[in-house]
C-alpha atoms as a PDB file:
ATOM      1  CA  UNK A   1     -23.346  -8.220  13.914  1.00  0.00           C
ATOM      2  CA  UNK A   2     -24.736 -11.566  15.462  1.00  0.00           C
ATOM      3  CA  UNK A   3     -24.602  -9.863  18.534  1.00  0.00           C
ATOM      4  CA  UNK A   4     -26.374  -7.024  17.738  1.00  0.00           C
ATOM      5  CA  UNK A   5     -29.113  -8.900  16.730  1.00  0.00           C
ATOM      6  CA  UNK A   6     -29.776 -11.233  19.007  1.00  0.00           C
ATOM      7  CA  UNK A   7     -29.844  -8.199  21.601  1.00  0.00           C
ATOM      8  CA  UNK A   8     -31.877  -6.192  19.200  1.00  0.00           C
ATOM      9  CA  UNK A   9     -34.518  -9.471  18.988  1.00  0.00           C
ATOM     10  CA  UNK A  10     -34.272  -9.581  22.906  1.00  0.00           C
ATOM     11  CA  UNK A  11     -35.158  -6.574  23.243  1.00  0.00           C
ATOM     12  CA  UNK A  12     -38.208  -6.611  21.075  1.00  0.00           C
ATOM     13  CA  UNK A  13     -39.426  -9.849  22.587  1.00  0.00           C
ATOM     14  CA  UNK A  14     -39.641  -8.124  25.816  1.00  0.00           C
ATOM     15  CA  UNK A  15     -41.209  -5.394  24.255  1.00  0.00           C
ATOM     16  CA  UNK A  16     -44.834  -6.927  22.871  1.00  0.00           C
ATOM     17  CA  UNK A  17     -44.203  -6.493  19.356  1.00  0.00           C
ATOM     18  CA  UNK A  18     -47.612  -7.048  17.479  1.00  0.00           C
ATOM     19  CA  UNK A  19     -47.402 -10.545  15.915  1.00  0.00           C
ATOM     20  CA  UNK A  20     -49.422  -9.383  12.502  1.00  0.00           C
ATOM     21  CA  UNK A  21     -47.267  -8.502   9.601  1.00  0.00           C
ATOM     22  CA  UNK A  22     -48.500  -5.799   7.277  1.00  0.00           C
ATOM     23  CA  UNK A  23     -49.072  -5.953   3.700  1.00  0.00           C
ATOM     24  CA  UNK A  24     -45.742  -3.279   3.251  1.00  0.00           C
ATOM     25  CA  UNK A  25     -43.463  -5.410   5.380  1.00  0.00           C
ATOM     26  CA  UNK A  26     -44.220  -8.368   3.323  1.00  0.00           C
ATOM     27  CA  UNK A  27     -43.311  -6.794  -0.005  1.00  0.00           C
ATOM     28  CA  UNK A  28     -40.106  -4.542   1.859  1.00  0.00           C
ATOM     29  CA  UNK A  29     -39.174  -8.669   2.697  1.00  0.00           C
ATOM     30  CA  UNK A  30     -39.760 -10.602  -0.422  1.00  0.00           C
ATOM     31  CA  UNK A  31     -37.876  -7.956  -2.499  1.00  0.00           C
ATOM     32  CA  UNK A  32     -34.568  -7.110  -0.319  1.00  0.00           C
ATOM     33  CA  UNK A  33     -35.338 -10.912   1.135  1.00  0.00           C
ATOM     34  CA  UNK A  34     -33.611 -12.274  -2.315  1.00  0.00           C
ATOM     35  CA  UNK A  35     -31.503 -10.046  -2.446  1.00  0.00           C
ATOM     36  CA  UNK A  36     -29.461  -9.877   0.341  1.00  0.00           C
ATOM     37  CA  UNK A  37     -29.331 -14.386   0.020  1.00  0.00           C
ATOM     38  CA  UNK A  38     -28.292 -13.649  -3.360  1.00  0.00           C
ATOM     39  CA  UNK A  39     -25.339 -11.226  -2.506  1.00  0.00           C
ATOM     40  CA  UNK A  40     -24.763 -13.495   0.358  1.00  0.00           C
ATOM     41  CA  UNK A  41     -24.181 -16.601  -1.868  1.00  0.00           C
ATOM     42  CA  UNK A  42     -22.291 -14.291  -4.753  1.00  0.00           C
ATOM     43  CA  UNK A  43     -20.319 -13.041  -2.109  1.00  0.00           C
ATOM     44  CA  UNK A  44     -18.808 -16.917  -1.094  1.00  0.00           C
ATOM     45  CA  UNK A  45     -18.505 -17.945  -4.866  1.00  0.00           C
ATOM     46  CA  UNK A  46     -16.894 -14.623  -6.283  1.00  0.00           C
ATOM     47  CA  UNK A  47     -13.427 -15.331  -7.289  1.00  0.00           C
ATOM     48  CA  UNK A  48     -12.456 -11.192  -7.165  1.00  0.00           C
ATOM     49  CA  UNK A  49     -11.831  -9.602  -3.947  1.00  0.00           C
ATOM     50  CA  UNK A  50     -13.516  -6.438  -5.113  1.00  0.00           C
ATOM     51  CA  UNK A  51     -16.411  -8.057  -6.188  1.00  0.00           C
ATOM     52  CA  UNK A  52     -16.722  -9.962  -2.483  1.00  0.00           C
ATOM     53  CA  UNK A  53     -16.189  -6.805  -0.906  1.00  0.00           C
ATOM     54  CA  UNK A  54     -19.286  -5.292  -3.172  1.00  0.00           C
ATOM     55  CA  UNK A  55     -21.333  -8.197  -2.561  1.00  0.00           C
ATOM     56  CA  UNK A  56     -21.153  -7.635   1.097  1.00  0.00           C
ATOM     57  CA  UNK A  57     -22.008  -4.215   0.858  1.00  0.00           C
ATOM     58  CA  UNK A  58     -25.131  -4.993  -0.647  1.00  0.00           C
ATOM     59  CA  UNK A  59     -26.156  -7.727   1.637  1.00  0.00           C
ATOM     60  CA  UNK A  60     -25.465  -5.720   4.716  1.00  0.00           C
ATOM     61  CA  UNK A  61     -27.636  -2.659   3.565  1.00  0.00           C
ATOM     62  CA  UNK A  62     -30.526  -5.173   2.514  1.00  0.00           C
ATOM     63  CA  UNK A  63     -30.364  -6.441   6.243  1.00  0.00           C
ATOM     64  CA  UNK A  64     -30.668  -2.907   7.632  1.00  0.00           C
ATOM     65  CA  UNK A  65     -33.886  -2.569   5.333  1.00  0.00           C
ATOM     66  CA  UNK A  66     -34.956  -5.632   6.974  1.00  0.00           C
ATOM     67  CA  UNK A  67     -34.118  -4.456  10.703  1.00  0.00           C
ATOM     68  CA  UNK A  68     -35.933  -0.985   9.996  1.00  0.00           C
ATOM     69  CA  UNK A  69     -38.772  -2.792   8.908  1.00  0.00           C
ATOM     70  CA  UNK A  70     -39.153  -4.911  12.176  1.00  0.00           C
ATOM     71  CA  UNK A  71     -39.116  -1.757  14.447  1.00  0.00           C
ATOM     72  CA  UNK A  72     -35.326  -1.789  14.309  1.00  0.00           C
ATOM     73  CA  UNK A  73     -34.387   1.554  13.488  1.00  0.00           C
ATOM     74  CA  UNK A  74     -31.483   1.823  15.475  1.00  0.00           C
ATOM     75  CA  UNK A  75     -29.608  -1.590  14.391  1.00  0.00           C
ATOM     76  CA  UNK A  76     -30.824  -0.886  11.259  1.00  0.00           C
ATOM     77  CA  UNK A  77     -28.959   2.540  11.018  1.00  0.00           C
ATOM     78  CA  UNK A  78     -26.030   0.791  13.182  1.00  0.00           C
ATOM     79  CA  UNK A  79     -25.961  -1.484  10.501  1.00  0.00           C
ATOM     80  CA  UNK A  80     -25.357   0.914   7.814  1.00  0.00           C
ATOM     81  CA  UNK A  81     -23.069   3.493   9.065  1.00  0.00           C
ATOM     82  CA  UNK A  82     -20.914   1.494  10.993  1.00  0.00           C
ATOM     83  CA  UNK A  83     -20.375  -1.784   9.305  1.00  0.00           C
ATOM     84  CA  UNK A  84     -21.581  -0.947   6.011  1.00  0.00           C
ATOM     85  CA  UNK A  85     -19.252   2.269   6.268  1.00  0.00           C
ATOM     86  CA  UNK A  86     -16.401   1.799   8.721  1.00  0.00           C
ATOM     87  CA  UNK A  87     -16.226  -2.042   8.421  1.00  0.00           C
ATOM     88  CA  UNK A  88     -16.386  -2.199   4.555  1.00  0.00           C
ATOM     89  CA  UNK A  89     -13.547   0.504   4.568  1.00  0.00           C
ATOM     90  CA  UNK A  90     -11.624  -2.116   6.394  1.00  0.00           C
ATOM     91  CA  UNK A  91     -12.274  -4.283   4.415  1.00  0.00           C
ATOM     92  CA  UNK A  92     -10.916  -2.050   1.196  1.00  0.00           C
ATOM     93  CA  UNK A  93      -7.703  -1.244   3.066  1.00  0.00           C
ATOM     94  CA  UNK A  94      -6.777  -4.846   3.952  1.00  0.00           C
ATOM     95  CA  UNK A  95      -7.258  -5.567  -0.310  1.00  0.00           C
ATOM     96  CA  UNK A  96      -5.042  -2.561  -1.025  1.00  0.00           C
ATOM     97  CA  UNK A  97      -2.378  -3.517   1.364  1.00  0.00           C
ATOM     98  CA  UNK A  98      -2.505  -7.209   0.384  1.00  0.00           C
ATOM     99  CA  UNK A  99      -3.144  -6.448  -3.497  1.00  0.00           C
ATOM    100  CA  UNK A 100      -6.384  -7.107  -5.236  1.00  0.00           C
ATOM    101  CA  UNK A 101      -4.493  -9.542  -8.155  1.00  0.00           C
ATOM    102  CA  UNK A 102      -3.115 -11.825  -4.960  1.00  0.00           C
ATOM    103  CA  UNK A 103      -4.904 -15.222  -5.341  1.00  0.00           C
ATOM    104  CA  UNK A 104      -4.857 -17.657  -2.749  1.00  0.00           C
ATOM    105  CA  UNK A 105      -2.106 -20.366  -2.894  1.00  0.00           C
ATOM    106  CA  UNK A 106      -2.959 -23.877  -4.385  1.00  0.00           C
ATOM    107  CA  UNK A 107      -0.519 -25.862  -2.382  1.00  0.00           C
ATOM    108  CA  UNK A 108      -1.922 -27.090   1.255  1.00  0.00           C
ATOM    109  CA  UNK A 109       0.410 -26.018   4.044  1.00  0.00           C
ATOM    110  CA  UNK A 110      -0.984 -27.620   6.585  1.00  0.00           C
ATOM    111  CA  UNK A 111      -1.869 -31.518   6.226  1.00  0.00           C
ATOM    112  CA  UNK A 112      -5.742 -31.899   6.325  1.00  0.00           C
ATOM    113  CA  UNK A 113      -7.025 -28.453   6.700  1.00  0.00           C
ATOM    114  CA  UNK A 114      -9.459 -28.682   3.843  1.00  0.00           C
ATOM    115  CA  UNK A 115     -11.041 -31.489   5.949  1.00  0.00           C
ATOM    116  CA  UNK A 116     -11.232 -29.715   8.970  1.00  0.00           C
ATOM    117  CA  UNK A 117     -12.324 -26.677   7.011  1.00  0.00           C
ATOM    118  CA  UNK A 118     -15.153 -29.039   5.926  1.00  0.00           C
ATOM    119  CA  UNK A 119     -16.192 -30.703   8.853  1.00  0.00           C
ATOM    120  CA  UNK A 120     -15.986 -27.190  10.818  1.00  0.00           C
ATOM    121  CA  UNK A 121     -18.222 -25.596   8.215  1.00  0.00           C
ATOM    122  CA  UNK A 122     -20.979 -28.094   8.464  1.00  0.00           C
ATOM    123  CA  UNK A 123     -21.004 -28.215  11.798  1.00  0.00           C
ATOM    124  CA  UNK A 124     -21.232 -24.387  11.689  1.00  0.00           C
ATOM    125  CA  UNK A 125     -24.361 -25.182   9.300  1.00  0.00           C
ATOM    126  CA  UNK A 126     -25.694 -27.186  11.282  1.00  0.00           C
ATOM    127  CA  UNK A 127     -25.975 -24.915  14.587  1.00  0.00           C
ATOM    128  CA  UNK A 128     -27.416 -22.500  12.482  1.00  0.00           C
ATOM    129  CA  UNK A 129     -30.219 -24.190  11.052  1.00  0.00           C
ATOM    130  CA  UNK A 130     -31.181 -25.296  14.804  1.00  0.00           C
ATOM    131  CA  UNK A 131     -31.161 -21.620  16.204  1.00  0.00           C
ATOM    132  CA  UNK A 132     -33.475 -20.490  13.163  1.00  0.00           C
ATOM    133  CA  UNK A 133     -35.589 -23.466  13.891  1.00  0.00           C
ATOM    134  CA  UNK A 134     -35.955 -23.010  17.516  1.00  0.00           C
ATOM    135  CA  UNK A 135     -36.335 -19.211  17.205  1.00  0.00           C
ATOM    136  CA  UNK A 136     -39.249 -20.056  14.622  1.00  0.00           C
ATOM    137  CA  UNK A 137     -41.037 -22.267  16.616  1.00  0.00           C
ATOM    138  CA  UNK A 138     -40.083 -22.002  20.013  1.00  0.00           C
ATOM    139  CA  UNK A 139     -39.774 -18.811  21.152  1.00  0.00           C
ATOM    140  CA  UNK A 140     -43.121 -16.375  21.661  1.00  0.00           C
ATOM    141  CA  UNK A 141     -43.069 -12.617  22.380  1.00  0.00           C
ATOM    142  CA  UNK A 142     -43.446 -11.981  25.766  1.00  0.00           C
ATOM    143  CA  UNK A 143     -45.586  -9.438  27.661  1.00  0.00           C
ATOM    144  CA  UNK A 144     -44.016  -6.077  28.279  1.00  0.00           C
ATOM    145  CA  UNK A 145     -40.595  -5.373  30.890  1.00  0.00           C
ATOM    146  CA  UNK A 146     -41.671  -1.825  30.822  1.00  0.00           C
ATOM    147  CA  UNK A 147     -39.063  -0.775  28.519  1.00  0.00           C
ATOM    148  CA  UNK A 148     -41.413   1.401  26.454  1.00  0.00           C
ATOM    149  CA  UNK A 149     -39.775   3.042  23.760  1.00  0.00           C
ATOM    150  CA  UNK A 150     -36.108   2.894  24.860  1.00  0.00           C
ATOM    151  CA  UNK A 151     -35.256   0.476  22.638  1.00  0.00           C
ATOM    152  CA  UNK A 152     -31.294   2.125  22.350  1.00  0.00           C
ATOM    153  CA  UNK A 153     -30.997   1.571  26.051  1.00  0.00           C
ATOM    154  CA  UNK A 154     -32.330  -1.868  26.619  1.00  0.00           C
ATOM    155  CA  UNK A 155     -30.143  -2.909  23.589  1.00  0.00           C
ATOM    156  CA  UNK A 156     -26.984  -1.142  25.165  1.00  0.00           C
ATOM    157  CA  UNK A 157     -27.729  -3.002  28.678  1.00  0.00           C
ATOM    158  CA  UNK A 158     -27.719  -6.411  26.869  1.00  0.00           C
ATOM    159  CA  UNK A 159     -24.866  -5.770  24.471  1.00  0.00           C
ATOM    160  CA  UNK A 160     -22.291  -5.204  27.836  1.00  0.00           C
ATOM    161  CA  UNK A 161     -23.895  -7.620  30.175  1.00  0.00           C
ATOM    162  CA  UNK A 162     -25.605 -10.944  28.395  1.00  0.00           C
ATOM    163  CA  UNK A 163     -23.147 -10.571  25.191  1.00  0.00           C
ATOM    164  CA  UNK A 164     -20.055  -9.060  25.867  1.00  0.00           C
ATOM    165  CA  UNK A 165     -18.269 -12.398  25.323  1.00  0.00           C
ATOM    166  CA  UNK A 166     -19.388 -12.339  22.247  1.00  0.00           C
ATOM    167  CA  UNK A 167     -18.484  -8.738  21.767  1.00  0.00           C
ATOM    168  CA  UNK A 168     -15.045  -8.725  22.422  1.00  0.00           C
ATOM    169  CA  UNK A 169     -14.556 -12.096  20.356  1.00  0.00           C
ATOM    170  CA  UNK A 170     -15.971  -9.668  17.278  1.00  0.00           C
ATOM    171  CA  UNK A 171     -13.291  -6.844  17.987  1.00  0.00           C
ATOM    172  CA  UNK A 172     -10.756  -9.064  18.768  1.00  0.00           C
ATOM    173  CA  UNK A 173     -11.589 -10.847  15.038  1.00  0.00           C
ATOM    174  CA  UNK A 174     -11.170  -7.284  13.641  1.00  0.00           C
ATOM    175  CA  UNK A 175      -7.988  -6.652  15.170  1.00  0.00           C
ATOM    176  CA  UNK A 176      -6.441 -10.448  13.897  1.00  0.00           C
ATOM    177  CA  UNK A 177      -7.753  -9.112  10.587  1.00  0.00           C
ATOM    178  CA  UNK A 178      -5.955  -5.921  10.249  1.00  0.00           C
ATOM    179  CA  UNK A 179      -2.687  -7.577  11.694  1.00  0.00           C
ATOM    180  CA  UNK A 180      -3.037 -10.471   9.099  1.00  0.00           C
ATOM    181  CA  UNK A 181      -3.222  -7.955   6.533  1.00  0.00           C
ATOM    182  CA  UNK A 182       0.097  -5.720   7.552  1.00  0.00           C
ATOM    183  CA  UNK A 183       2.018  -9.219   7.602  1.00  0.00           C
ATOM    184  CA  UNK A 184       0.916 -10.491   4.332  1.00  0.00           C
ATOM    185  CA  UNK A 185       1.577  -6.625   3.246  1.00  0.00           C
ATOM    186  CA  UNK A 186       5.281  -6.796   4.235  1.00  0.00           C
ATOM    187  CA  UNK A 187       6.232 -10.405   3.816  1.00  0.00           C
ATOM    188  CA  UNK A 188       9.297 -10.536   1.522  1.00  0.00           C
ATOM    189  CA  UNK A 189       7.845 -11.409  -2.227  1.00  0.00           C
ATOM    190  CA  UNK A 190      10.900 -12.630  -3.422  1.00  0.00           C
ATOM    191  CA  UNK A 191      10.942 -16.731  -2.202  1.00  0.00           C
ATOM    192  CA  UNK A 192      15.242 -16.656  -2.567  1.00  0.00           C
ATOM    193  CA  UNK A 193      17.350 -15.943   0.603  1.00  0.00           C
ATOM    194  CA  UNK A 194      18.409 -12.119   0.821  1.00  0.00           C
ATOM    195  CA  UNK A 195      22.031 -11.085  -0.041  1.00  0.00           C
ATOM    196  CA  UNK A 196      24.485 -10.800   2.582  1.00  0.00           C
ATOM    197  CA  UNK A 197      26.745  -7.456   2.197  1.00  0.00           C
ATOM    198  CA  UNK A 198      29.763  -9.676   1.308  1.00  0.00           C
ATOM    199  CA  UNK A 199      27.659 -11.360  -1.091  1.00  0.00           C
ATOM    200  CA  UNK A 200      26.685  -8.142  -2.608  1.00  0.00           C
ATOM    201  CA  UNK A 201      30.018  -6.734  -2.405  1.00  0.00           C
ATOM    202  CA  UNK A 202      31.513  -9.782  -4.343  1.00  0.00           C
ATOM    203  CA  UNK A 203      28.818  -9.781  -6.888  1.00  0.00           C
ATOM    204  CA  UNK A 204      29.921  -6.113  -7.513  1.00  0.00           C
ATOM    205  CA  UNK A 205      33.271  -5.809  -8.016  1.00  0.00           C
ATOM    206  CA  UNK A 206      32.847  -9.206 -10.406  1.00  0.00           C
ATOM    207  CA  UNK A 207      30.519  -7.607 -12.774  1.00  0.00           C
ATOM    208  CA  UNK A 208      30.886  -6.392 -16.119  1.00  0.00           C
ATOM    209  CA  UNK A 209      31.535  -2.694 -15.387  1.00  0.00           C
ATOM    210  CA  UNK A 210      33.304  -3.539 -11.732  1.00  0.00           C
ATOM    211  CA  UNK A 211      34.697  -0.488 -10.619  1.00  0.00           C
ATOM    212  CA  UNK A 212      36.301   0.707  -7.017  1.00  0.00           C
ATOM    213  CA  UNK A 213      36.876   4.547  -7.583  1.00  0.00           C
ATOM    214  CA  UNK A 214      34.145   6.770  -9.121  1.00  0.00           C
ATOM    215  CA  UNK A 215      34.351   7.028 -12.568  1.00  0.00           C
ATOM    216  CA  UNK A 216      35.907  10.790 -14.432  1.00  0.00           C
ATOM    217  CA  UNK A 217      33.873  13.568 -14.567  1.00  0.00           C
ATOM    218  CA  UNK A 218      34.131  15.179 -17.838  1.00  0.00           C
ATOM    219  CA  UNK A 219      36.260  18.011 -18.713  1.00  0.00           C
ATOM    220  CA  UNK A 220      39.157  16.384 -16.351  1.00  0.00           C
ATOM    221  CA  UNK A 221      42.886  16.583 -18.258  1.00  0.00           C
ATOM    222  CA  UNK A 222      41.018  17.348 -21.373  1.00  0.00           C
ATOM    223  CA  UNK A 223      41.122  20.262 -24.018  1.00  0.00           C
ATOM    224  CA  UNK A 224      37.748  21.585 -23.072  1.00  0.00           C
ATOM    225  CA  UNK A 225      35.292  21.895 -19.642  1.00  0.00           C
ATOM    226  CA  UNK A 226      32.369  20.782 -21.955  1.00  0.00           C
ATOM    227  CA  UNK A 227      30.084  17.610 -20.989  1.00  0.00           C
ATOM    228  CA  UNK A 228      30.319  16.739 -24.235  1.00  0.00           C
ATOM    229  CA  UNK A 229      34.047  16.150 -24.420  1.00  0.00           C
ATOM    230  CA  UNK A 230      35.760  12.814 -22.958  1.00  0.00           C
ATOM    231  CA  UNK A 231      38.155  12.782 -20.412  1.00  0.00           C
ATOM    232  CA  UNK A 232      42.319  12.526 -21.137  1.00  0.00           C
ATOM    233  CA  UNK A 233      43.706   9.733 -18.440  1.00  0.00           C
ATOM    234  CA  UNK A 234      47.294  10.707 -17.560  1.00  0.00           C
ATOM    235  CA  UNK A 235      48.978   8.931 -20.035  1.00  0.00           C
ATOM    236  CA  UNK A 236      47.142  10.921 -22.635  1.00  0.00           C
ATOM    237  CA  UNK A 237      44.735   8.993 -23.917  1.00  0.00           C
ATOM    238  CA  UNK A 238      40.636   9.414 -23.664  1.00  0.00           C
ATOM    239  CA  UNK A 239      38.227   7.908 -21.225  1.00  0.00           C
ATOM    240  CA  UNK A 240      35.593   6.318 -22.672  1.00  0.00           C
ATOM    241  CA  UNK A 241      33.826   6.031 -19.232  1.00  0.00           C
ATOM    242  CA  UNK A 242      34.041   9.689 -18.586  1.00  0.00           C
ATOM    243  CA  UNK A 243      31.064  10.395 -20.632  1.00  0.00           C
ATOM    244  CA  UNK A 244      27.184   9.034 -20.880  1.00  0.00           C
ATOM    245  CA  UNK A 245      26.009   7.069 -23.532  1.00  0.00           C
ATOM    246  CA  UNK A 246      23.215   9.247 -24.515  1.00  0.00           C
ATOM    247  CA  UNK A 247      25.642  12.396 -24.792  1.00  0.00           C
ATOM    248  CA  UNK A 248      27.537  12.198 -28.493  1.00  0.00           C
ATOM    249  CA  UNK A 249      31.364  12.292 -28.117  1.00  0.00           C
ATOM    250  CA  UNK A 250      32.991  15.635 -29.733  1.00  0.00           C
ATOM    251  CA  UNK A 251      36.342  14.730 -31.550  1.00  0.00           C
ATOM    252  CA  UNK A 252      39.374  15.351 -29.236  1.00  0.00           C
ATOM    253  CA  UNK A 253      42.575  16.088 -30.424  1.00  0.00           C
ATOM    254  CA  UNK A 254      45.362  14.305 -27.844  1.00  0.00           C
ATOM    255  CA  UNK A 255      48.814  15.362 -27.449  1.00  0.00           C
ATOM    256  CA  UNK A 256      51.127  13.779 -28.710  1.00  0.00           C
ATOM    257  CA  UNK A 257      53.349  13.986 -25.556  1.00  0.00           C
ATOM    258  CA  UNK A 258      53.233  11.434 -22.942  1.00  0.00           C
ATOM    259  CA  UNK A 259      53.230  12.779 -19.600  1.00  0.00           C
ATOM    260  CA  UNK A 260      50.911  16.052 -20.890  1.00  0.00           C
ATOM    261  CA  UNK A 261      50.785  19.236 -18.635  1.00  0.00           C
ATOM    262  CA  UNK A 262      47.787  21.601 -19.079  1.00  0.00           C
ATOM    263  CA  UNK A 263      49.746  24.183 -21.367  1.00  0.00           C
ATOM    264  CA  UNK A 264      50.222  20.943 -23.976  1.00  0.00           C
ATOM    265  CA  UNK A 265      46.620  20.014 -23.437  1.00  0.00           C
ATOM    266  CA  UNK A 266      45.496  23.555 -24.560  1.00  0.00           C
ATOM    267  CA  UNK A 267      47.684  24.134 -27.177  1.00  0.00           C
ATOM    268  CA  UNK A 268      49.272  26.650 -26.128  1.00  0.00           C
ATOM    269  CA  UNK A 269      53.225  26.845 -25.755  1.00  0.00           C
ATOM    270  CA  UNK A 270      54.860  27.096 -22.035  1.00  0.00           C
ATOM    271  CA  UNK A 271      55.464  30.590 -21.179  1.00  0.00           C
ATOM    272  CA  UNK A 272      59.600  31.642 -21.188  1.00  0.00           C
ATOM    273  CA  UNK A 273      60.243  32.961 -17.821  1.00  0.00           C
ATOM    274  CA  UNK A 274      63.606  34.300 -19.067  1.00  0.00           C
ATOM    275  CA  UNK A 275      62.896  37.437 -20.815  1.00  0.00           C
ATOM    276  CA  UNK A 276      66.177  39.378 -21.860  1.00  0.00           C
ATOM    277  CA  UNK A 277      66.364  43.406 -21.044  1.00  0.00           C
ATOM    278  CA  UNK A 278      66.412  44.704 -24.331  1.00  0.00           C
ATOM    279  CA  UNK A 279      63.318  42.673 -25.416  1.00  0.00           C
ATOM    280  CA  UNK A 280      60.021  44.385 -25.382  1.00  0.00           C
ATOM    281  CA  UNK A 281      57.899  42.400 -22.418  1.00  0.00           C
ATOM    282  CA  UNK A 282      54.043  42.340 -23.199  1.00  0.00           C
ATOM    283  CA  UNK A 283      53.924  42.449 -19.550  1.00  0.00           C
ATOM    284  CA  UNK A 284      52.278  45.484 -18.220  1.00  0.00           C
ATOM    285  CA  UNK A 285      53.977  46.512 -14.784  1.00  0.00           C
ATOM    286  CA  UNK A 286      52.536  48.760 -12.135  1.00  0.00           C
ATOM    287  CA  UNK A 287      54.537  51.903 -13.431  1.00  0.00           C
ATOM    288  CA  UNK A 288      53.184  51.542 -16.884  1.00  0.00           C
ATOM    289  CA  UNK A 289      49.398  51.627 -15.700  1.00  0.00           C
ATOM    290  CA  UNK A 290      50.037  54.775 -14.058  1.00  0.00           C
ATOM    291  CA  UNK A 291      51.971  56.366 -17.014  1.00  0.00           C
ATOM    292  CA  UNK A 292      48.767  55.126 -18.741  1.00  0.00           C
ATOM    293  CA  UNK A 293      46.604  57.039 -16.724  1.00  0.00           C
ATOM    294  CA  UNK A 294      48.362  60.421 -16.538  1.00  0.00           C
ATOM    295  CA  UNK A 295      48.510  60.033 -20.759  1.00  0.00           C
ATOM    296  CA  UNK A 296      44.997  59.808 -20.476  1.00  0.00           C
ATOM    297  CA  UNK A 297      44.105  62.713 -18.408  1.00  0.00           C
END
């Protein structure tokens, strides 16, 4: 946004802006003045990643009042739609991929870097107050460059010749951004080393309920098909595992023989496959269904 600026204040220099301030631009600046430095310095202190993202927000739409107010109206609009809107949205997906409750580690990685940090920010400080000194004293509007009202065009020229370095470095800080963000979104949360597959296959079999083959479905060598009713292992007796432990067991009668077949398990008595001649059979043979039907016609 530095960039923009400077361009933007380029632009106007060349352009003769009138030197008196009106009565309505001092108010417009001693009211959204405050209160962008205020959302500024709330913004550094806030401990919540929300509220910094907020924060920002506000200051960045009290700087486009400002620019609209100095005969900015297109950095001033610029200001709002795309960093206040596509910037800030950036913003809001790097704290949902990263997790607004993730606070910043205590322990220093890196041996000295809240001294650099330190020495780096007041220099930063430093270089700042200069430029707003110099630009306050120093620097007078200068007579027209015949730019008349194309103040989009003269700021376009500037942005891609005088402060494209600058620019790119702000695009390429974007990008770093949204990369830092998918890597602290995927890093592994857990701090112990991952299973191997042996491991895990070891840790299996060993635990309480190790088992190789699928456990019984219900209804398997038992009296009944119901999901209710435990499975009958071969010898005869039941399998607890067969059935869940929210489902109630049903009492299950078990044979009393020890290699059961399924006539035993039902009950029911083996069929005798020698029937004598004389005895009546119950079973119905192909001439006695059609005797049946000629009785019946």
């Amino acid at each position: 946004m530095s960039t923009l600026a400077a361009a933007t204040g380029a632009v106007l220099a060349q352009g003769g802006v009138d030197a008196l301030t009106s009565t309505g631009e001092a108010i417009a600046f001693w009211i959204f003045g405050p209160i962008a430095l205020a959302a500024a310095v709330g913004m550094v202190f806030a401990r919540h990643a929300v509220h910094c993202a907020l924060l920002l927000a506000l200051t960045m739409f009290s700087l486009a009042i400002l620019y609209v107010i100095q005969q900015a109206p297109f950095l001033g609009f610029t200001q709002i739609i795309v960093y206040t809107g596509a910037v800030m949205m950036l913003f809001l997906f790097v704290l949902m991929l990263v997790g607004r409750d993730s606070r910043d580690s205590v322990v220093e990685v890196l041996r000295g870097q809240r001294v650099a940090a330190l020495v780096l920010g007041l220099g930063m400080a430093g270089l700042l107050v200069a430029a707003l000194a110099r630009a306050l004293t120093s620097v007078q509007p200068a007579p027209g460059a015949g730019l008349g009202s194309n103040n989009l065009g003269g700021i376009g020229r500037l942005i891609f010749t005088v402060y494209l370095g600058p620019f790119e470095l702000t695009s390429a800080l974007l990008i770093t951004a949204a990369l830092g963000a998918m890597v602290l979104a995927h890093a592994q949360s857990s701090t112990h080393d991952k299973r191997t597959q042996r491991q895990t296959v070891v840790a299996r079999l060993r635990g309480e309920h190790a088992r190789i083959s699928p456990l019984p479905g219900p209804g398997v060598y038992a009296t009944a098909n119901s999901v209710a009713v435990p499975a009958l292992l071969p010898d005869g007796s039941i399998a607890p595992e067969s059935l869940s432990d929210i489902i109630e067991s049903v009492a299950v009668d078990v044979p009393d023989t020890s290699t059961p077949d399924a006539h035993s398990l039902t009950g029911r008595s083996s069929p005798d496959r020698s029937i004598d001649a004389g005895e009546p059979s119950d079973v119905m043979t192909p001439e006695d269904s059609h005797s049946g039907s000629e009785k019946d016609r």
